[in-house]
PDB file of N, CA and C in Angstrom:
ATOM      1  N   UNK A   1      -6.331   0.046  28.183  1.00  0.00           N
ATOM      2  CA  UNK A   1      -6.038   0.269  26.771  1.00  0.00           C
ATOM      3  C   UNK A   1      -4.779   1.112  26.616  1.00  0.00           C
ATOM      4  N   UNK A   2      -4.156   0.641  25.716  1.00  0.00           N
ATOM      5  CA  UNK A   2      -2.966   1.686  25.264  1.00  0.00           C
ATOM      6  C   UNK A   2      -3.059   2.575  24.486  1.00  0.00           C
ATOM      7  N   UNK A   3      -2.509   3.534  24.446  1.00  0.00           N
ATOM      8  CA  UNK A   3      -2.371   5.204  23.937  1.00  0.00           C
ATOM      9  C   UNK A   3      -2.716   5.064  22.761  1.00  0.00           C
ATOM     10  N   UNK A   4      -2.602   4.250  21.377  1.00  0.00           N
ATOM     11  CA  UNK A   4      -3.229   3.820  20.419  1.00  0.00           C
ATOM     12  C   UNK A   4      -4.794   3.415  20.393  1.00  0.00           C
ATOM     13  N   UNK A   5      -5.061   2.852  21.354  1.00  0.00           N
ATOM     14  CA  UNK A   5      -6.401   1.988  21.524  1.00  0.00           C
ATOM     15  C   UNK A   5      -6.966   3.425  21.853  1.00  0.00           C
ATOM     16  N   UNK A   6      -6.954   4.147  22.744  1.00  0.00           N
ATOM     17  CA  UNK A   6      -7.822   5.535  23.502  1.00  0.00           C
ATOM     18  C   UNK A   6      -7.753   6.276  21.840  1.00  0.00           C
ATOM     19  N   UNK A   7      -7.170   6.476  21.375  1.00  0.00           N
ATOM     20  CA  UNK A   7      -7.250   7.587  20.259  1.00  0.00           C
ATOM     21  C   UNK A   7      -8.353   6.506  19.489  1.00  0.00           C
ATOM     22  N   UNK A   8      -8.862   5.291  18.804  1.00  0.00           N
ATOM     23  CA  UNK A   8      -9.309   4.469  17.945  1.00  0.00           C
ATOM     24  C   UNK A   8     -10.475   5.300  18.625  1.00  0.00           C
ATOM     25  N   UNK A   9     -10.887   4.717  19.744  1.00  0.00           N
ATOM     26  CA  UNK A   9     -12.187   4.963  20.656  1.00  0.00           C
ATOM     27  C   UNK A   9     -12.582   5.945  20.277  1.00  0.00           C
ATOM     28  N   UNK A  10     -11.510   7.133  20.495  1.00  0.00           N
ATOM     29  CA  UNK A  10     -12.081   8.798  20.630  1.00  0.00           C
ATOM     30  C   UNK A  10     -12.665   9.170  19.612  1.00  0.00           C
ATOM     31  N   UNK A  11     -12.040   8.771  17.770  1.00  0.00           N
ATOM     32  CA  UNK A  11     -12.578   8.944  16.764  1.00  0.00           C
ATOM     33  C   UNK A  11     -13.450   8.021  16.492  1.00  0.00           C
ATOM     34  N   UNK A  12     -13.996   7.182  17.200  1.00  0.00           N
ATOM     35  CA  UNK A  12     -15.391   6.415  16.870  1.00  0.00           C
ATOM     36  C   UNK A  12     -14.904   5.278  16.184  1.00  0.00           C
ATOM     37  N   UNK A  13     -13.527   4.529  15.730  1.00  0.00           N
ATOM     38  CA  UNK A  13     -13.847   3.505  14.671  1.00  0.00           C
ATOM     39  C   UNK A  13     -13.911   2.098  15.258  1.00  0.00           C
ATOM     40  N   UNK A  14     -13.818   2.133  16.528  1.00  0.00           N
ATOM     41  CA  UNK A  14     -14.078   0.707  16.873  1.00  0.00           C
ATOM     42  C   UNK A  14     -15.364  -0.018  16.548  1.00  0.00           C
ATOM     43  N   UNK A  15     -14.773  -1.016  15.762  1.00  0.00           N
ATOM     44  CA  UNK A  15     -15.959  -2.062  15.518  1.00  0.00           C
ATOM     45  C   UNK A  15     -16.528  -1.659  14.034  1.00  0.00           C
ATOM     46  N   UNK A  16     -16.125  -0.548  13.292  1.00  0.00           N
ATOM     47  CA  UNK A  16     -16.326   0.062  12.183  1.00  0.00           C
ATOM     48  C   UNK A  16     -16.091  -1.304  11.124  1.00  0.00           C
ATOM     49  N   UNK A  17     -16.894  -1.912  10.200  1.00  0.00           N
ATOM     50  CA  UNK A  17     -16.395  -2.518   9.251  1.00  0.00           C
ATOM     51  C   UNK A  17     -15.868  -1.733   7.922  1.00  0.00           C
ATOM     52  N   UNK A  18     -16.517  -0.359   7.644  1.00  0.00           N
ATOM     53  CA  UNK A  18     -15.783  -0.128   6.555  1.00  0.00           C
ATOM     54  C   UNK A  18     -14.492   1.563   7.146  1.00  0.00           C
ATOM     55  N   UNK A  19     -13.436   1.566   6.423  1.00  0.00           N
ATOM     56  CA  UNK A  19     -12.682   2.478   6.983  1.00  0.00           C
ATOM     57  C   UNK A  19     -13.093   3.918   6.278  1.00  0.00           C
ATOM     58  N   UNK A  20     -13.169   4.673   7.238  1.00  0.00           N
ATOM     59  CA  UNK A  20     -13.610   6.277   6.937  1.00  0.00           C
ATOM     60  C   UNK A  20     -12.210   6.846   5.684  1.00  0.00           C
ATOM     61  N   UNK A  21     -12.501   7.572   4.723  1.00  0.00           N
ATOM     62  CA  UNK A  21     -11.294   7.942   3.791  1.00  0.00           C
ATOM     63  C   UNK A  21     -11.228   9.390   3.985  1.00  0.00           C
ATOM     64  N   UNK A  22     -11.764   9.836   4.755  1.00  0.00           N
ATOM     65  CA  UNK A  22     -11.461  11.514   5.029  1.00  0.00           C
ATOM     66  C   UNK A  22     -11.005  11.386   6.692  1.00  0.00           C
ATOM     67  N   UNK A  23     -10.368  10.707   7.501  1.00  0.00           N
ATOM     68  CA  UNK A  23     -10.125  10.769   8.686  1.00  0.00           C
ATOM     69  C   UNK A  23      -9.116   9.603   9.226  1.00  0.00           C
ATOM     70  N   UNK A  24      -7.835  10.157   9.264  1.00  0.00           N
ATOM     71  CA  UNK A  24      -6.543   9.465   9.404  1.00  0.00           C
ATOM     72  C   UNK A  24      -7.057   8.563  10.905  1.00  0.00           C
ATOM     73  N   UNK A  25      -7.019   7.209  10.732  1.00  0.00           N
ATOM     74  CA  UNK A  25      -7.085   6.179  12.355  1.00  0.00           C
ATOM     75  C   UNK A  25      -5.687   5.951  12.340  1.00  0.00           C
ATOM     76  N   UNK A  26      -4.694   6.177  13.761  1.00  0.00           N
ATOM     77  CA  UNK A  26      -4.204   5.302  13.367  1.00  0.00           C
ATOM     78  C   UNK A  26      -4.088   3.412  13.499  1.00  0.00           C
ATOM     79  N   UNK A  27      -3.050   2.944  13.465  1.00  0.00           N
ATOM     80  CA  UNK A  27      -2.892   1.480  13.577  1.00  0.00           C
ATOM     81  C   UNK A  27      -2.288   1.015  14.837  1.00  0.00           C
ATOM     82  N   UNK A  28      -2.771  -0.142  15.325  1.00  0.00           N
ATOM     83  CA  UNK A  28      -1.819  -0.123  16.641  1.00  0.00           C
ATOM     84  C   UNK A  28      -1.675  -1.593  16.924  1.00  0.00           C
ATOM     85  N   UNK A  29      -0.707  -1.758  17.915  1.00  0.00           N
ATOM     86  CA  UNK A  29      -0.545  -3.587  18.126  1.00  0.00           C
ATOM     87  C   UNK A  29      -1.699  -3.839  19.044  1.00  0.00           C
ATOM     88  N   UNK A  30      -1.496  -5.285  19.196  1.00  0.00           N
ATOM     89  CA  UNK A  30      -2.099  -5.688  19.532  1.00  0.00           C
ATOM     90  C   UNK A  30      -2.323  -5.317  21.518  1.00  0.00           C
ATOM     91  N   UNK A  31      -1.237  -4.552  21.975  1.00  0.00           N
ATOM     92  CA  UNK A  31      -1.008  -4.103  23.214  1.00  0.00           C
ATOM     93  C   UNK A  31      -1.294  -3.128  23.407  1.00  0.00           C
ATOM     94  N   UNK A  32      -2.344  -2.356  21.986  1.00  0.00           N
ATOM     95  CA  UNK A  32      -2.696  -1.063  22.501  1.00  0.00           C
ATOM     96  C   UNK A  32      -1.446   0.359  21.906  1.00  0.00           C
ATOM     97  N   UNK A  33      -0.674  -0.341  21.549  1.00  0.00           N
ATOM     98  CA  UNK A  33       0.565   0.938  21.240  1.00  0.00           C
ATOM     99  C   UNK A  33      -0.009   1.280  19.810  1.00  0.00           C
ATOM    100  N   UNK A  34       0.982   2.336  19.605  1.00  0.00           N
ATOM    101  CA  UNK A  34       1.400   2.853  18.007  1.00  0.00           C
ATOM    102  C   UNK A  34       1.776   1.503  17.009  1.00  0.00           C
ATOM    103  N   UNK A  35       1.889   1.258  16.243  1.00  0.00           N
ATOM    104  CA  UNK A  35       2.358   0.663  14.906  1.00  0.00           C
ATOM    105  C   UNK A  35       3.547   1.491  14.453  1.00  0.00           C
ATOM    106  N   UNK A  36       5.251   1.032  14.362  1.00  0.00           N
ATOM    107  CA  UNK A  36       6.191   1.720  13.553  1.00  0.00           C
ATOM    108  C   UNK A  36       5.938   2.840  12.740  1.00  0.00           C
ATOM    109  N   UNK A  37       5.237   1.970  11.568  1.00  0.00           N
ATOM    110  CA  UNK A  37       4.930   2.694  10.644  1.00  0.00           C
ATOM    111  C   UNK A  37       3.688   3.066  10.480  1.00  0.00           C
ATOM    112  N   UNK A  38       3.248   3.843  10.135  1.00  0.00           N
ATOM    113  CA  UNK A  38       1.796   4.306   9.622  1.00  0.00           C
ATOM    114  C   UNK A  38       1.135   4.922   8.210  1.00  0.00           C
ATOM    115  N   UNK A  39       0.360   4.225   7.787  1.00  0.00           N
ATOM    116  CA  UNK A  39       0.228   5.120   6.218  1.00  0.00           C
ATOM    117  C   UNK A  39      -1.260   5.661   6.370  1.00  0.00           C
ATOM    118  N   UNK A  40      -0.850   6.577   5.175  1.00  0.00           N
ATOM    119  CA  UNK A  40      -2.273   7.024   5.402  1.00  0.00           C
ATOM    120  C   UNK A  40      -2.239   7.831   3.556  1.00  0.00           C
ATOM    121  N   UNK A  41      -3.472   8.318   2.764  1.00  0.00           N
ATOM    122  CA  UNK A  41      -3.911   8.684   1.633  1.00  0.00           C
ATOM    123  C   UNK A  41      -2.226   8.559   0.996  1.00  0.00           C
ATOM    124  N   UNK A  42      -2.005   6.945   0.197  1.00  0.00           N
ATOM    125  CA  UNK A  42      -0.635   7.033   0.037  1.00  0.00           C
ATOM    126  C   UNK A  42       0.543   7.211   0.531  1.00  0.00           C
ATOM    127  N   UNK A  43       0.745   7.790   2.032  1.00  0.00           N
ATOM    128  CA  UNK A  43       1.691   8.382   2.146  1.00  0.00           C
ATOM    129  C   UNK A  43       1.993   7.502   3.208  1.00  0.00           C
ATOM    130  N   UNK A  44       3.408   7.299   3.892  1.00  0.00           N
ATOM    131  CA  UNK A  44       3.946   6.418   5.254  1.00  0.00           C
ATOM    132  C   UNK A  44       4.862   7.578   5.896  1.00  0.00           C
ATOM    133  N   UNK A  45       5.068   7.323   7.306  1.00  0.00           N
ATOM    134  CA  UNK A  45       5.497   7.569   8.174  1.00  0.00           C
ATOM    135  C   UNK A  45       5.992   6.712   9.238  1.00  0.00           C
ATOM    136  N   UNK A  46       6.946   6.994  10.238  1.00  0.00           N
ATOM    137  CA  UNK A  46       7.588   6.211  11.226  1.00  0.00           C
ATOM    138  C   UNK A  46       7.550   7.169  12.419  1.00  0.00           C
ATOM    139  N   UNK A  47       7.086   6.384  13.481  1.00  0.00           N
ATOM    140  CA  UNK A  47       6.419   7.015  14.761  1.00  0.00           C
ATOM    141  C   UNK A  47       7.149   6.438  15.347  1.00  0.00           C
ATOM    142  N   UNK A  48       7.826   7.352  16.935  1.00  0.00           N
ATOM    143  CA  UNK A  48       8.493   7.187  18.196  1.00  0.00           C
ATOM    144  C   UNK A  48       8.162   5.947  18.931  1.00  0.00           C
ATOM    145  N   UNK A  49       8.741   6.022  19.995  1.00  0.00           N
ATOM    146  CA  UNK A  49       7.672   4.873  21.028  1.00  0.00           C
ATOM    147  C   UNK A  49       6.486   5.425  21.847  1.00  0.00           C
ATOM    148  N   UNK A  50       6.815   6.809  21.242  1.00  0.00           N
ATOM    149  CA  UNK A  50       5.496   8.022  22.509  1.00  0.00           C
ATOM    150  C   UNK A  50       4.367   8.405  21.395  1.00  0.00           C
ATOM    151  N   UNK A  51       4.777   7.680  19.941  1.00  0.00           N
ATOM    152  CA  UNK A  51       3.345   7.939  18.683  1.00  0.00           C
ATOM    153  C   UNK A  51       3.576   8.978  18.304  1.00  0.00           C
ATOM    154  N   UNK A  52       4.699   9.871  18.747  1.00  0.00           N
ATOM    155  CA  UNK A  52       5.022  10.764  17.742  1.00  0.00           C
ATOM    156  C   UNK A  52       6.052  10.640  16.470  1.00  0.00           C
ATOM    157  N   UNK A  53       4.837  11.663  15.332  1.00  0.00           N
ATOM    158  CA  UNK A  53       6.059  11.364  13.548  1.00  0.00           C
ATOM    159  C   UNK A  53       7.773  12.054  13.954  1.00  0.00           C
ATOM    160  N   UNK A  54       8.229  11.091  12.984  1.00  0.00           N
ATOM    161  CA  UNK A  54      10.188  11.023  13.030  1.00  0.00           C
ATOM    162  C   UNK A  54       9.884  12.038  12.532  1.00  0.00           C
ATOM    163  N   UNK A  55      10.556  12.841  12.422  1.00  0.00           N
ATOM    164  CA  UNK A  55      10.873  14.105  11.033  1.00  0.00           C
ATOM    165  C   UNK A  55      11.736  13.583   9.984  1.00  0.00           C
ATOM    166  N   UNK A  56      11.074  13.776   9.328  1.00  0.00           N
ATOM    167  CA  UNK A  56      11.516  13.491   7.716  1.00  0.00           C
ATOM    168  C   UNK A  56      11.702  11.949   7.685  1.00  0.00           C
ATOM    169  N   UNK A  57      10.533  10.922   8.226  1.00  0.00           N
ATOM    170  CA  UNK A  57       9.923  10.053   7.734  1.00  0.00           C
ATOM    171  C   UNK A  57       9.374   9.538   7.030  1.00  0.00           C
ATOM    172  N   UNK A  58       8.518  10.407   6.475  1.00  0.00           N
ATOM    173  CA  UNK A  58       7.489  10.653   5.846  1.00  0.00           C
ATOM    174  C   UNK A  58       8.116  10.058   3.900  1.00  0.00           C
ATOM    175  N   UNK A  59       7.058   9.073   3.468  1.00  0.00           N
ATOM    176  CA  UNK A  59       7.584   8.467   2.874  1.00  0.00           C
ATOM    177  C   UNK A  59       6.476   8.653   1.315  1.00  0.00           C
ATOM    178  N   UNK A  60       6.487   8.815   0.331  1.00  0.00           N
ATOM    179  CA  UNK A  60       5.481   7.918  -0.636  1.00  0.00           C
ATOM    180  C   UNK A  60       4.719   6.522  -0.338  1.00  0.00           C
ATOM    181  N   UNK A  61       5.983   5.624  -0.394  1.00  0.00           N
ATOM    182  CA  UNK A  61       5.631   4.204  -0.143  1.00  0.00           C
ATOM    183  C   UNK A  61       5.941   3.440   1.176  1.00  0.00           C
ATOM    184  N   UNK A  62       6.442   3.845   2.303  1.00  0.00           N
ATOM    185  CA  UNK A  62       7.070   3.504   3.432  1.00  0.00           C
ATOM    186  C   UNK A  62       7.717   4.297   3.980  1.00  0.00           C
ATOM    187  N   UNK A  63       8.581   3.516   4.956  1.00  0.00           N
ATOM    188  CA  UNK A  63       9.638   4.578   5.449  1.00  0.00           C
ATOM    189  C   UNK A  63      11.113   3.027   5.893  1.00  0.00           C
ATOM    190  N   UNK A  64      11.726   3.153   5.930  1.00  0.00           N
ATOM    191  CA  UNK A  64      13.224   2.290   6.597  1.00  0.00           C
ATOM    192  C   UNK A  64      12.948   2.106   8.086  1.00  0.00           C
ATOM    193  N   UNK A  65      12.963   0.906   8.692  1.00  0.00           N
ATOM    194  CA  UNK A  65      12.824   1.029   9.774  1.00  0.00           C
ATOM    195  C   UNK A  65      13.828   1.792  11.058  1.00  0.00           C
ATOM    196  N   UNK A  66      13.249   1.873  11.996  1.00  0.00           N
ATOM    197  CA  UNK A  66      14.288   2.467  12.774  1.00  0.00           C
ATOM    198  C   UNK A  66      15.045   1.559  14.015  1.00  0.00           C
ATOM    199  N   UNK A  67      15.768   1.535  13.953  1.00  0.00           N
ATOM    200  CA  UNK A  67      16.975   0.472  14.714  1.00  0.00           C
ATOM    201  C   UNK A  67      17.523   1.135  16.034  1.00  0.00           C
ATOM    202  N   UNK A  68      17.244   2.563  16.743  1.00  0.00           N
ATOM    203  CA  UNK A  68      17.718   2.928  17.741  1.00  0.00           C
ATOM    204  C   UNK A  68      16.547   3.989  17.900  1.00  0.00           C
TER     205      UNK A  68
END
């Protein structure tokens, strides 16, 4: 599993049909990684290739992708 997939596990939501609203999951591909972007109670962000937040990503509605 990838570094995305181990964190799903750790907070319990695998296999969860409905999503918890007090406890940020995040999203991940299908390979187990991070997802670019991530939202969570309204808000988006853009994550590294190591799943850590950009600084000053952090969006209302999204974030611009990142190209380098």
């Amino acid at each position: 599993d990838g570094p995305c997939e181990v964190v799903k596990l750790a907070l319990g939501s695998e296999g969860c049909s409905e999503e918890q609203r007090d406890l940020f999951v995040p999203t991940c591909t299908k390979e187990g990684r991070y997802e670019e972007v991530q939202c969570y109670a309204g808000e988006c962000w853009c994550l590294d290739t190591a799943g850590k937040e950009i600084p000053g990503s952090s969006q209302p509605y999204g974030c611009r992708g990142n190209s380098g």
